[in-house]
Protein backbone atom coordinates (compact mmCIF):
# COMPACT_ATOMS: atom_id res chain seq x y z
CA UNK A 1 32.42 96.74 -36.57
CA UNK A 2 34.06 93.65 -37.69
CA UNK A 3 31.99 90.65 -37.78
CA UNK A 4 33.24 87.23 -38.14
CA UNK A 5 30.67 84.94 -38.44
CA UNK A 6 30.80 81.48 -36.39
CA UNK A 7 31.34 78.60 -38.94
CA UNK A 8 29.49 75.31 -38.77
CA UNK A 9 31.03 71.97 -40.37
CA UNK A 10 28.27 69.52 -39.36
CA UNK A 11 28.26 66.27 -37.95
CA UNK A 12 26.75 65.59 -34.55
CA UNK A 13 27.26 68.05 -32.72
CA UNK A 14 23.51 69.84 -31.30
CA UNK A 15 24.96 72.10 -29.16
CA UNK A 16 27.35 73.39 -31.87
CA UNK A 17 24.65 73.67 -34.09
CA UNK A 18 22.20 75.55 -31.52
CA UNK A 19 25.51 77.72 -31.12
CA UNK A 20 26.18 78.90 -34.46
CA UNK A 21 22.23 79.49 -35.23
CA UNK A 22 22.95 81.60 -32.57
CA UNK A 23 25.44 83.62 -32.96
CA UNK A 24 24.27 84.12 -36.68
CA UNK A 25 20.87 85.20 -35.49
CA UNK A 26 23.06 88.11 -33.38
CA UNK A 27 25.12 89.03 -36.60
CA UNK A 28 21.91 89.64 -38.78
CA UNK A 29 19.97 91.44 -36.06
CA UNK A 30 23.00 93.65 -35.75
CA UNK A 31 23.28 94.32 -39.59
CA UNK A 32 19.21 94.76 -39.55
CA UNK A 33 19.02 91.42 -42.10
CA UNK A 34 15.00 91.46 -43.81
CA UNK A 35 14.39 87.63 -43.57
CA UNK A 36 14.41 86.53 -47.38
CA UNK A 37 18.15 87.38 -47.32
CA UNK A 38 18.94 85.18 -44.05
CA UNK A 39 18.71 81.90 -45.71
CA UNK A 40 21.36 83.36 -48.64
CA UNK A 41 23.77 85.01 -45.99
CA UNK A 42 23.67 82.14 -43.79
CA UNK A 43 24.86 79.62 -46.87
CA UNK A 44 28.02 81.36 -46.64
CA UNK A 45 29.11 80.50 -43.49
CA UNK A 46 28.72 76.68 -44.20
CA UNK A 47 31.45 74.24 -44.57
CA UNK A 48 32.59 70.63 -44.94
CA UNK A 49 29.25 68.56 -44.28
CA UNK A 50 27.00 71.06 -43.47
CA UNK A 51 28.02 73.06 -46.65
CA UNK A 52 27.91 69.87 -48.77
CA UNK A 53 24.50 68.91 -47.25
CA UNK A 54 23.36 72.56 -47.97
C-alpha cells in the first residue's frame, strides 16, 4: 500500500486544516503509529507556513 500523505501549507484555511488532521489520523491508524511518534511523522508532511511555523 502506497500512502501519500495530504500536505498542509497553512494560512486560513479551517477546513483544510480539519482535512489534513484527518486524513493523517487515517494514515497512522493504518500503519498502527504508537502516539510519541505522531507528532515526528506528522512534521514531515508540513510545508510553506505551516512548516515554517512548525
Amino acid at each position: 500500500m502506497n500512502n501519500k500523505p495530504p500536505i498542509f501549507k497553512g494560512g486560513y484555511d479551517p477546513d483544510g486544516a480539519q482535512s489534513w488532521i484527518e486524513g493523517i489520523k487515517r494514515i497512522f491508524g493504518a500503519m498502527r503509529c504508537m502516539d510519541e511518534h505522531r507528532v515526528l511523522l506528522g512534521g514531515y508532511v508540513l510545508h510553506d507556513e505551516a512548516d515554517h511555523w512548525w
